[in-house]
C-alpha atoms as a PDB file:
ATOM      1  CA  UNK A   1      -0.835   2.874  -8.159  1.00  0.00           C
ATOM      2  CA  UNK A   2      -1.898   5.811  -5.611  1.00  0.00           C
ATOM      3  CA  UNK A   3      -2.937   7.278  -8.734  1.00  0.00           C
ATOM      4  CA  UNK A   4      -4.740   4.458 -10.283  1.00  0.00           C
ATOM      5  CA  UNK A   5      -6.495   3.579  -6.888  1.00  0.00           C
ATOM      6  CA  UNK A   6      -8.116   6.989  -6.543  1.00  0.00           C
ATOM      7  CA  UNK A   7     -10.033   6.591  -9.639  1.00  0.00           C
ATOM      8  CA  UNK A   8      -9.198   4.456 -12.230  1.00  0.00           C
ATOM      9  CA  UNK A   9      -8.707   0.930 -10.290  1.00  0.00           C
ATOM     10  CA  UNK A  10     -12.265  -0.521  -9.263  1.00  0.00           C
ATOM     11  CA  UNK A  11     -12.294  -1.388  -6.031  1.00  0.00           C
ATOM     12  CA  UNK A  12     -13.065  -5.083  -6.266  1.00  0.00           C
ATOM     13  CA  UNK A  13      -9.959  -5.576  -9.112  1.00  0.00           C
ATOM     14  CA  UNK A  14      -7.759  -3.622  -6.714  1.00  0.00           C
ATOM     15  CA  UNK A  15      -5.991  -6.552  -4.820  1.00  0.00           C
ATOM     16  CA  UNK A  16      -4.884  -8.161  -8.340  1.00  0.00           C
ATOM     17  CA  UNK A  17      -2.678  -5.013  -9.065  1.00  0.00           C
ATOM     18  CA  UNK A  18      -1.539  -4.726  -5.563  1.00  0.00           C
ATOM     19  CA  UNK A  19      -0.528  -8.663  -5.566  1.00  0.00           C
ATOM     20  CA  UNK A  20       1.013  -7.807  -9.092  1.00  0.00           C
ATOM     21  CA  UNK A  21       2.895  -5.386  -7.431  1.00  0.00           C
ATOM     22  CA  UNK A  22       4.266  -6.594  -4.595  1.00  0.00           C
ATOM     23  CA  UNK A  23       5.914  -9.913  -6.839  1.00  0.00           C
ATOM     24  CA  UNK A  24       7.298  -7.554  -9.530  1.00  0.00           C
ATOM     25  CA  UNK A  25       8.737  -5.381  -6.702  1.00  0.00           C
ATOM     26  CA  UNK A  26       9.701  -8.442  -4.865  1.00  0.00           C
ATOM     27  CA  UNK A  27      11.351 -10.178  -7.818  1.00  0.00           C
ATOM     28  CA  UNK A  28      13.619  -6.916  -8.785  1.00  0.00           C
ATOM     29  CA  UNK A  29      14.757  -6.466  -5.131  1.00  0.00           C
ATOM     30  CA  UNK A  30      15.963  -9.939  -5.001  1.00  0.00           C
ATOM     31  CA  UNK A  31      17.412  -9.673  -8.415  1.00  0.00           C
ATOM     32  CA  UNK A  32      19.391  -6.368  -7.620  1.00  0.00           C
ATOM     33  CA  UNK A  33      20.216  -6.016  -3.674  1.00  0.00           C
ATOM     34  CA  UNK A  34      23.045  -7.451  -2.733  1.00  0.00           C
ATOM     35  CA  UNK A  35      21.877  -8.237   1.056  1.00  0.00           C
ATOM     36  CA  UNK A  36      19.256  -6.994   3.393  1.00  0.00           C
ATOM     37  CA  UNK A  37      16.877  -8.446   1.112  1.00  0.00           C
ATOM     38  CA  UNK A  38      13.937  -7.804   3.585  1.00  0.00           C
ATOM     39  CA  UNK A  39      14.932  -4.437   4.632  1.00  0.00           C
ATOM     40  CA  UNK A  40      15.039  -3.134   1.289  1.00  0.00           C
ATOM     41  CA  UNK A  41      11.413  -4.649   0.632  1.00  0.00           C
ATOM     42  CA  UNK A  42      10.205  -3.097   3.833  1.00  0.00           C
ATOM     43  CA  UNK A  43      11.765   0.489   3.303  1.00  0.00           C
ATOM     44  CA  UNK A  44      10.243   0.152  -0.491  1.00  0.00           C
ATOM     45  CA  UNK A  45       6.720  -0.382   1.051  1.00  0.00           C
ATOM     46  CA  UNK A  46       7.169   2.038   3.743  1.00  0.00           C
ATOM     47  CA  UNK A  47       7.863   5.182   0.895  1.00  0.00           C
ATOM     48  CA  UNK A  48       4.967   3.177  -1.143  1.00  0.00           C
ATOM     49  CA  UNK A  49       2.809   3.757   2.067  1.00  0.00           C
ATOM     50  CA  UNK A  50       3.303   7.234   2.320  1.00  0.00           C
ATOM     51  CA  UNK A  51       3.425   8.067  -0.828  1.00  0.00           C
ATOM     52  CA  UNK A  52      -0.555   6.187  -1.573  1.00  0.00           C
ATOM     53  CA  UNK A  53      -1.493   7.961   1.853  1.00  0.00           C
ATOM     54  CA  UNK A  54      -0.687  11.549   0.699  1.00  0.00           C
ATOM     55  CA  UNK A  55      -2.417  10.949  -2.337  1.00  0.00           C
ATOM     56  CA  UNK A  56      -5.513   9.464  -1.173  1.00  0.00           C
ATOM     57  CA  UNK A  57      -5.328  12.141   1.492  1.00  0.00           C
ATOM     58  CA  UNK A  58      -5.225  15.006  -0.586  1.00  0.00           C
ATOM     59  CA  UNK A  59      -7.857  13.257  -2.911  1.00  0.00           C
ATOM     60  CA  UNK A  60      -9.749  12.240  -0.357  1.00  0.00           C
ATOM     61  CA  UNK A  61     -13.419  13.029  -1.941  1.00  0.00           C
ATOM     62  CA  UNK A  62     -12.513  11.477  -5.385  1.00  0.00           C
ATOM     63  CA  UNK A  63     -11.029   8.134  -3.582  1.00  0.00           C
ATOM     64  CA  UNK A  64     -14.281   7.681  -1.029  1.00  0.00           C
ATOM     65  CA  UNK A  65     -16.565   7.983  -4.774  1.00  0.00           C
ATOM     66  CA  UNK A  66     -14.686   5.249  -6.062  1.00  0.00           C
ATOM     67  CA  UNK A  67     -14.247   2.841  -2.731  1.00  0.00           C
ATOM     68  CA  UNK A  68     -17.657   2.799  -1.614  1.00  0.00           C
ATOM     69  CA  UNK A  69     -16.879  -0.340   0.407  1.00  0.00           C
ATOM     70  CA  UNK A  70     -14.344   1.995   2.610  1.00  0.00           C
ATOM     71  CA  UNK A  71     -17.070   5.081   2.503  1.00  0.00           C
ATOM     72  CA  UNK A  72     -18.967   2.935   4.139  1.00  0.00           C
ATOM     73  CA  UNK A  73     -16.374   2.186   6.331  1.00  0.00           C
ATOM     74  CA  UNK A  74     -16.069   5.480   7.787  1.00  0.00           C
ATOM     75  CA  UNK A  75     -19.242   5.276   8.888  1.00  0.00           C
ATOM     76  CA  UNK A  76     -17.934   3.466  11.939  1.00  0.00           C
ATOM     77  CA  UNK A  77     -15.241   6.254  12.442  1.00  0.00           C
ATOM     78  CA  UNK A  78     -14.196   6.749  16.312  1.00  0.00           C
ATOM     79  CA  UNK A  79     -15.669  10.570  17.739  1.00  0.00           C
ATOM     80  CA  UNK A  80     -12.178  12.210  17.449  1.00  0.00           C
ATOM     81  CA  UNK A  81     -12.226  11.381  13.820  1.00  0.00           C
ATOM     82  CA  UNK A  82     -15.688  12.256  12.926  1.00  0.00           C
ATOM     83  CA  UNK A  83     -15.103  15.841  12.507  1.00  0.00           C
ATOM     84  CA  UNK A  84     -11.601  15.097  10.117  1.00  0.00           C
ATOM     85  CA  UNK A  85     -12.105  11.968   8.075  1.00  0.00           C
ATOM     86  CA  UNK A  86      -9.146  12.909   6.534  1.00  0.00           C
ATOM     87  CA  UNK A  87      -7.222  12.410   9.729  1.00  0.00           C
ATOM     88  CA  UNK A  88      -8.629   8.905   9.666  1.00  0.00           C
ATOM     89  CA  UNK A  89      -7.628   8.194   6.044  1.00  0.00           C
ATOM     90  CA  UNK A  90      -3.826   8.613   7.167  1.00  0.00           C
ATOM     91  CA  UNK A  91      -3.777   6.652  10.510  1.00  0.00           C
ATOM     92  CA  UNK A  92      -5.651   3.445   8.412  1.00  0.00           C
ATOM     93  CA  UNK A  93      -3.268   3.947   5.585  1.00  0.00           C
ATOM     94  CA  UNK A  94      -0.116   4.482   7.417  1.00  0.00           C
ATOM     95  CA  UNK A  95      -1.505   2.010   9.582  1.00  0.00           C
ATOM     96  CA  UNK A  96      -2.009  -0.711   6.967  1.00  0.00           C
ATOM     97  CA  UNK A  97       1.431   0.797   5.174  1.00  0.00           C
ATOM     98  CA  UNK A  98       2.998  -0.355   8.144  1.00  0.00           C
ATOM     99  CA  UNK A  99       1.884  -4.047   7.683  1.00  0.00           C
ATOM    100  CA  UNK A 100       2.124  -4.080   3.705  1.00  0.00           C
ATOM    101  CA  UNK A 101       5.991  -3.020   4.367  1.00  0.00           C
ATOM    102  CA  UNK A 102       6.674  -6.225   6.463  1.00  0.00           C
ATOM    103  CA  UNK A 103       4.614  -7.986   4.030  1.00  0.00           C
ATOM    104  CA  UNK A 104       6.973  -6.295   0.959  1.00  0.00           C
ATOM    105  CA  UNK A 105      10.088  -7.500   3.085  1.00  0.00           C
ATOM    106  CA  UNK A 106       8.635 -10.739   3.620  1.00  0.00           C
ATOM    107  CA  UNK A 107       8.260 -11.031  -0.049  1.00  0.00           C
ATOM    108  CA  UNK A 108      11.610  -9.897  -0.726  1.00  0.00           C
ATOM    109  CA  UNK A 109      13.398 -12.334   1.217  1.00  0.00           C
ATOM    110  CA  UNK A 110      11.817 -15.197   0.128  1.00  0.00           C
ATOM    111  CA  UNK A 111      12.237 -14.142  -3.285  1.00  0.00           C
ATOM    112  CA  UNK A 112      15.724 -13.748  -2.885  1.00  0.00           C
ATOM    113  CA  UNK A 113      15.974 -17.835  -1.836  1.00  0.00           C
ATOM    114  CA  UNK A 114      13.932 -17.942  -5.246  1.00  0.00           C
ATOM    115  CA  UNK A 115      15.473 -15.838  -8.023  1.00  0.00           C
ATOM    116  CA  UNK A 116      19.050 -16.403  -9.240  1.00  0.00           C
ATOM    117  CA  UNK A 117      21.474 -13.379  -9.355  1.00  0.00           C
ATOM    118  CA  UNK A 118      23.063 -12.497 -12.629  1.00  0.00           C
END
């Protein structure tokens, strides 16, 4: 997906694979842990957060061609950020990592009240 979402993924389809995502993920964590059903859901969106922020970090031009919605965004960018938007890219992404991990372990658990265990 960090891949995918720097250009292949249109912006406005985006949220489909990401909800995609997070149910598949979901589903298998509840079908394999044996416990700590949120805390595995949260640590696999925390090393899904860093890994998408490296990469749209590091492909940083290519990403802001194909999200013009966030290019625009940056627009708005606080003055310590202005001179490194790049800077910017990683607080906002480890920044909204941070909430899509809760929202992963959120997932998780109640998918573990869901699925049955083989």
């Amino acid at each position: 997906m960090a891949f995918g979402t720097v250009s292949l993924i249109p912006e406005k389809i985006e949220p489909l694979f990401w909800a995609l995502i997070f149910v598949f993920c979901s589903w298998v964590i509840a079908r394999a842990a044996q416990g700590k059903y949120f805390l595995h859901g949260f640590m696999t969106g925390l090393f899904n957060c860093i890994w998408i922020t490296i990469i749209h970090y590091f492909f940083y031009q290519r990403y802001m061609e194909n999200h013009p919605r966030v290019d625009s965004m940056t627009a708005a960018i606080p003055p310590p950020f202005t001179t490194h938007p790049r800077a910017y890219v990683l607080l906002v992404g480890l920044s909204l990592g941070i909430m899509s991990a809760v929202i992963f372990g959120v997932f998780a658990f109640i998918g573990s009240k869901i699925a049955q265990k083989k």
